[in-house]
N, C-alpha and C. Protein backbone atom coordinates (compact mmCIF):
# COMPACT_ATOMS: atom_id res chain seq x y z
N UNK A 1 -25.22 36.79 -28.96
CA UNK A 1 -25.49 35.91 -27.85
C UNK A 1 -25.97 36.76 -26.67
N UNK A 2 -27.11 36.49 -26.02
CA UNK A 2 -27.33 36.96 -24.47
C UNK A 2 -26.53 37.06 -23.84
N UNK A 3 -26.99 37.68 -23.26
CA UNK A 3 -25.93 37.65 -21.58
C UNK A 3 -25.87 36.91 -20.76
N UNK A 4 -27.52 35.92 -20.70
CA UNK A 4 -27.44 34.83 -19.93
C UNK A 4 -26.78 34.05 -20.65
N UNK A 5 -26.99 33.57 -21.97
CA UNK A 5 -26.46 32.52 -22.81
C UNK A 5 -25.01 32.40 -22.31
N UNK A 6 -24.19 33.70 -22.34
CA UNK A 6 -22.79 34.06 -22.19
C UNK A 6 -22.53 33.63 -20.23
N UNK A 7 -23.07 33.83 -19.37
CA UNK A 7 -23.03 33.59 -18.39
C UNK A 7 -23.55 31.79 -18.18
N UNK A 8 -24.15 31.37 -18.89
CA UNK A 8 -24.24 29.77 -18.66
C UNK A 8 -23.10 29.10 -19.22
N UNK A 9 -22.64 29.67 -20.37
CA UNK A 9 -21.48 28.71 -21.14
C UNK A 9 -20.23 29.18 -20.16
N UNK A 10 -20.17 30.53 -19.62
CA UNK A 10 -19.25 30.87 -18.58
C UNK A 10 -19.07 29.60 -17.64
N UNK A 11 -20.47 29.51 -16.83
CA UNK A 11 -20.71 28.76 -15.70
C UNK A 11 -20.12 27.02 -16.68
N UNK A 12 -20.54 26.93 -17.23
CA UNK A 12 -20.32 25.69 -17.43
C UNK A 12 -18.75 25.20 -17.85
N UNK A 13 -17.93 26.13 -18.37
CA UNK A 13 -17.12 25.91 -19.15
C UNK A 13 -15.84 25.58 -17.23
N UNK A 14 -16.46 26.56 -16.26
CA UNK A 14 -15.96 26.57 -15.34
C UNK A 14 -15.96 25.32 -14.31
N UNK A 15 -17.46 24.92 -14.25
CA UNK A 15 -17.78 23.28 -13.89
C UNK A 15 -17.22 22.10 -14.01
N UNK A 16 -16.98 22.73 -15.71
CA UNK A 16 -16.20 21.40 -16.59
C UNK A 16 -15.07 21.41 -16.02
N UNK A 17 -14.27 22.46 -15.82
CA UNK A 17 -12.60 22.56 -15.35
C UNK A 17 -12.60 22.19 -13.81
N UNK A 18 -13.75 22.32 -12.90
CA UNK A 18 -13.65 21.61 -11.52
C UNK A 18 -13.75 19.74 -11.60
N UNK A 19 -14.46 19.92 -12.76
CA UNK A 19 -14.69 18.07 -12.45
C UNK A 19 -13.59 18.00 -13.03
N UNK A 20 -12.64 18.38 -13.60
CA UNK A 20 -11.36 17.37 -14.48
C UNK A 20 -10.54 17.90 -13.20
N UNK A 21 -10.67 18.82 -12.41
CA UNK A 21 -9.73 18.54 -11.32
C UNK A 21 -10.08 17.56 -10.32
N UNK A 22 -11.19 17.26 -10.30
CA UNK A 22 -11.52 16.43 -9.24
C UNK A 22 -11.38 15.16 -9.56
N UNK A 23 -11.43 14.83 -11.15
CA UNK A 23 -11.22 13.40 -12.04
C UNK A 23 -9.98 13.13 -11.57
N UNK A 24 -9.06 14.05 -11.48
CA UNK A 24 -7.48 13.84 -11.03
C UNK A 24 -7.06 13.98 -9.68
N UNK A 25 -7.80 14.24 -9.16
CA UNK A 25 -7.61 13.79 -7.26
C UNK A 25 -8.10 12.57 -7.58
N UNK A 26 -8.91 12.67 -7.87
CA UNK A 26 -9.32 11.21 -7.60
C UNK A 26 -8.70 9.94 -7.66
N UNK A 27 -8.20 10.18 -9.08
CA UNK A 27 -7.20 9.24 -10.03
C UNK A 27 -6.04 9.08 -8.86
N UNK A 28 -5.56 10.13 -8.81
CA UNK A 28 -4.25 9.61 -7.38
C UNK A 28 -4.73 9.11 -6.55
N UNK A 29 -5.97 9.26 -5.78
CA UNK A 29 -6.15 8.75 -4.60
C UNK A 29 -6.06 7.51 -4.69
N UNK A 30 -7.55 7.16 -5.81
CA UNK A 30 -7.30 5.75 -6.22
C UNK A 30 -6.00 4.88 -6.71
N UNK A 31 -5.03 5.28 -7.21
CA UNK A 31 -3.49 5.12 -7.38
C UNK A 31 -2.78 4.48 -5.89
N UNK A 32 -2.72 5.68 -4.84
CA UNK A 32 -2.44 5.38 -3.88
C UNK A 32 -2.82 4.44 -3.34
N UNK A 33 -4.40 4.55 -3.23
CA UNK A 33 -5.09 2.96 -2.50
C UNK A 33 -4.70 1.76 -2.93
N UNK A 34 -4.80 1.93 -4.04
CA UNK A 34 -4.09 0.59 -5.01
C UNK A 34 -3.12 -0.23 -4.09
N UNK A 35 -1.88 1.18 -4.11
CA UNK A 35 -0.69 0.75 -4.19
C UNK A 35 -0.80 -0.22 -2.51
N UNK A 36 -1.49 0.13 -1.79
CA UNK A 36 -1.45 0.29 -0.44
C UNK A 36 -1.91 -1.49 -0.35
N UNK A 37 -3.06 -1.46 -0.71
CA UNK A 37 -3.80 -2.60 -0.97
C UNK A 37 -3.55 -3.81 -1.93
N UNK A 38 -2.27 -3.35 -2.44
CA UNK A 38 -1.20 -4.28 -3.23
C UNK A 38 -0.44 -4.98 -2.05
N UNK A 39 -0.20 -4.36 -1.60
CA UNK A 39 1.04 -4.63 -0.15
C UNK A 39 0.67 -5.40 0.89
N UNK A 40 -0.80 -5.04 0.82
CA UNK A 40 -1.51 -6.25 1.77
C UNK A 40 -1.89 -7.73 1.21
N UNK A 41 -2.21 -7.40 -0.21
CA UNK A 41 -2.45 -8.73 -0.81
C UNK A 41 -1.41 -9.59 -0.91
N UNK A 42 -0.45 -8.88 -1.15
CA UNK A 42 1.16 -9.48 -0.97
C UNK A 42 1.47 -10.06 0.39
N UNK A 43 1.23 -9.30 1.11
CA UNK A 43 1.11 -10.13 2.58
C UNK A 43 0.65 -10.96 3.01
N UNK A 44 -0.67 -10.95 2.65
CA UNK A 44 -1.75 -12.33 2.60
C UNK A 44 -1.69 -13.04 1.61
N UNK A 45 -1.00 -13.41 0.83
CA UNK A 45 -0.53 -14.35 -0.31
C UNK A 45 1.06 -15.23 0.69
N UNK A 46 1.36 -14.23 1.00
CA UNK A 46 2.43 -14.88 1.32
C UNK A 46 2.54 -15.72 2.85
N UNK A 47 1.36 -15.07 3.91
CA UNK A 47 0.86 -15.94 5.18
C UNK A 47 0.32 -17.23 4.67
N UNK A 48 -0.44 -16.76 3.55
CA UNK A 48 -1.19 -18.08 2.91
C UNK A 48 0.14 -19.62 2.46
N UNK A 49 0.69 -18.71 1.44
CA UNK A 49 1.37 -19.61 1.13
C UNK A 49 2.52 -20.23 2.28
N UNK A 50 3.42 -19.89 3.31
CA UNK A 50 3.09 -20.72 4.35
C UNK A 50 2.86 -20.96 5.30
N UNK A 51 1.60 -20.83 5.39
CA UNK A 51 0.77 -21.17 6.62
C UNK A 51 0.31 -22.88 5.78
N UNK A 52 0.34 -22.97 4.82
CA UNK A 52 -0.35 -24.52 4.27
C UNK A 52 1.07 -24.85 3.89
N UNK A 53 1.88 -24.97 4.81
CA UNK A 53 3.43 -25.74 4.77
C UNK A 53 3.68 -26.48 6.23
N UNK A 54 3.41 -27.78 6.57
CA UNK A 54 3.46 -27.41 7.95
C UNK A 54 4.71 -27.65 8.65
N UNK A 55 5.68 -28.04 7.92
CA UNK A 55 6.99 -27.99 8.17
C UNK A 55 7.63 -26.75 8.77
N UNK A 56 6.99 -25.70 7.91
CA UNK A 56 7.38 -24.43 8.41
C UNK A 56 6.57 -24.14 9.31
N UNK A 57 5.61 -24.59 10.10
CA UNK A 57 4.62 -24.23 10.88
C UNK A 57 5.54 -24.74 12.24
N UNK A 58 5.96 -26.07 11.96
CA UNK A 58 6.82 -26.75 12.82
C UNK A 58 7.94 -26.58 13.17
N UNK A 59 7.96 -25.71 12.19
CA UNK A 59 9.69 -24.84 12.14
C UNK A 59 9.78 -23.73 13.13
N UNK A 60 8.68 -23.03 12.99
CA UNK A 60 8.58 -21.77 13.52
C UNK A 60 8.17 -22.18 14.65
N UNK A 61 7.11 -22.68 15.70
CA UNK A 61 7.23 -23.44 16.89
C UNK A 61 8.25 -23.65 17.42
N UNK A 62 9.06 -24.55 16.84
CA UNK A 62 10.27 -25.14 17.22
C UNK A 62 11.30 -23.98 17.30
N UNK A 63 11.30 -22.93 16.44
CA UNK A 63 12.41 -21.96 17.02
C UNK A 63 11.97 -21.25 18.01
N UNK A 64 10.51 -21.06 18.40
CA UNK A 64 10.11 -20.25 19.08
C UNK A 64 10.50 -20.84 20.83
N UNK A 65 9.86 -22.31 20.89
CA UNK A 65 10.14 -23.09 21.90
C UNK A 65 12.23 -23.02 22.13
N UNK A 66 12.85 -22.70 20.89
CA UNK A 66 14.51 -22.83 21.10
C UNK A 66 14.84 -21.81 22.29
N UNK A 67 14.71 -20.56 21.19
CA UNK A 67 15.01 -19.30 21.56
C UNK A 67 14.04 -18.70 22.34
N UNK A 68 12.95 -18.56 22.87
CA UNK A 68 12.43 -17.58 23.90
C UNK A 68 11.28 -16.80 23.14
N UNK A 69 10.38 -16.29 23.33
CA UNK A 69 9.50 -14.90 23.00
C UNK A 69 10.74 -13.73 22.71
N UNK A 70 11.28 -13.65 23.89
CA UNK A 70 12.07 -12.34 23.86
C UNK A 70 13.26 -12.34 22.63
N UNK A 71 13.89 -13.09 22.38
CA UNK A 71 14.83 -13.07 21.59
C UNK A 71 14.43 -12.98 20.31
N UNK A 72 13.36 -13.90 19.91
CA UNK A 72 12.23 -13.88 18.41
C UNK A 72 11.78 -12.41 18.01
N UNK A 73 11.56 -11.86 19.29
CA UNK A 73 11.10 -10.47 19.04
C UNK A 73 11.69 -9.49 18.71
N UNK A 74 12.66 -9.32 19.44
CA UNK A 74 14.32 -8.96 19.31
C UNK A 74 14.54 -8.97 17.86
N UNK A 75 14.72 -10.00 17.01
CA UNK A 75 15.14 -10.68 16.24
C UNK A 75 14.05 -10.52 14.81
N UNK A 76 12.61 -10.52 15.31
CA UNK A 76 12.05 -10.16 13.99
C UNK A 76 11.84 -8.75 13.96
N UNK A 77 12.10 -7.89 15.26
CA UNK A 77 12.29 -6.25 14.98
C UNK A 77 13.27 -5.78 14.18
N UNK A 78 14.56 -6.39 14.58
CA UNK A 78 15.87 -6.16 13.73
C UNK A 78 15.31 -6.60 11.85
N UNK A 79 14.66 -7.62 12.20
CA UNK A 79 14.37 -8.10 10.69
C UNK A 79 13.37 -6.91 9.91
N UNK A 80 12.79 -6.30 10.70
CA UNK A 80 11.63 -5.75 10.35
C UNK A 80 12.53 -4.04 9.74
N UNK A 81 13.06 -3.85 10.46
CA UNK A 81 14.28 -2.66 10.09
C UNK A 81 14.73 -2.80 9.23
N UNK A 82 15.94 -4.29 8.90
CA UNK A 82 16.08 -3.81 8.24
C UNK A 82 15.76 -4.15 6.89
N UNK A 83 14.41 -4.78 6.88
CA UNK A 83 13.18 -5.34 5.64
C UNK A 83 13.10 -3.98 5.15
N UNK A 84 12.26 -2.60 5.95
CA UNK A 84 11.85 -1.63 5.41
C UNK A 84 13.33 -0.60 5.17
N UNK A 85 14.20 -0.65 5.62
CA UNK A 85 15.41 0.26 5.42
C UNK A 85 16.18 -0.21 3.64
N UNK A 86 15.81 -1.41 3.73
CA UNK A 86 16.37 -2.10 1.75
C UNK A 86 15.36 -1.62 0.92
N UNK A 87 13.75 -1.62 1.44
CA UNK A 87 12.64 -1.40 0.21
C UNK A 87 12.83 0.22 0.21
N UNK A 88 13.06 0.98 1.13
CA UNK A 88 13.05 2.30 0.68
C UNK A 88 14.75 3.06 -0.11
N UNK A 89 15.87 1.78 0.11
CA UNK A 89 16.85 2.16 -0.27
C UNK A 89 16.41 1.92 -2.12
N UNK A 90 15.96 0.62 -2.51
CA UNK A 90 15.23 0.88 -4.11
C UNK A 90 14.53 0.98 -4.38
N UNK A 91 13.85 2.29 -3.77
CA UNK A 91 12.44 2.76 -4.36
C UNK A 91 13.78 4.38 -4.34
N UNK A 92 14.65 4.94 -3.71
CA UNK A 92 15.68 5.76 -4.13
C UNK A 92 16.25 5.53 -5.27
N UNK A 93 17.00 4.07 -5.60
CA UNK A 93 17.75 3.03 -6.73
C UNK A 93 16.85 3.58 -8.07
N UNK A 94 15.66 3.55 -7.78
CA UNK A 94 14.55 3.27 -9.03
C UNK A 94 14.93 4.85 -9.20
């Protein structure tokens, strides 16, 4: 075999091993995005589903008009704590 011959299959054999690393960044990235863009669809599935309830539309008004801005806020921060403090306690569980 040449020397070039031997220096192209070099070069190439080396190419090949950058794209299968880059096939696998990739693969996670895309993984990640996924996951990310799961979480939103979930979110917007679930505004959807009720936002076309209007009971609960009337519901939520009506507590808002009960209790105040300030207290709701208060109140869906605490919720919001401790929403994300349970999903990361079983994603530990798992």
């Amino acid at each position: 075999m040449s020397e070039r011959t031997l220096t192209l299959a070099q070069r190439r054999a080396a190419l090949r091993e950058h794209c299968a690393i880059q096939r696998d960044h990739l693969a996670r990235t895309v993984d990640q995005i996924e996951t990310r863009l799961g979480s939103v669809d979930r979110g917007i599935n679930l505004v959807r589903f009720y936002a076309s309830r209007p009971a609960v539309i009337a519901g939520a008004v009506g507590l808002f008009t009960l209790l105040g801005p300030r207290k709701l806020v208060g109140w869906a921060g605490r919720g919001l704590v401790l929403l994300t403090a349970g999903a990361r306690l079983l994603r530990l569980l798992r």
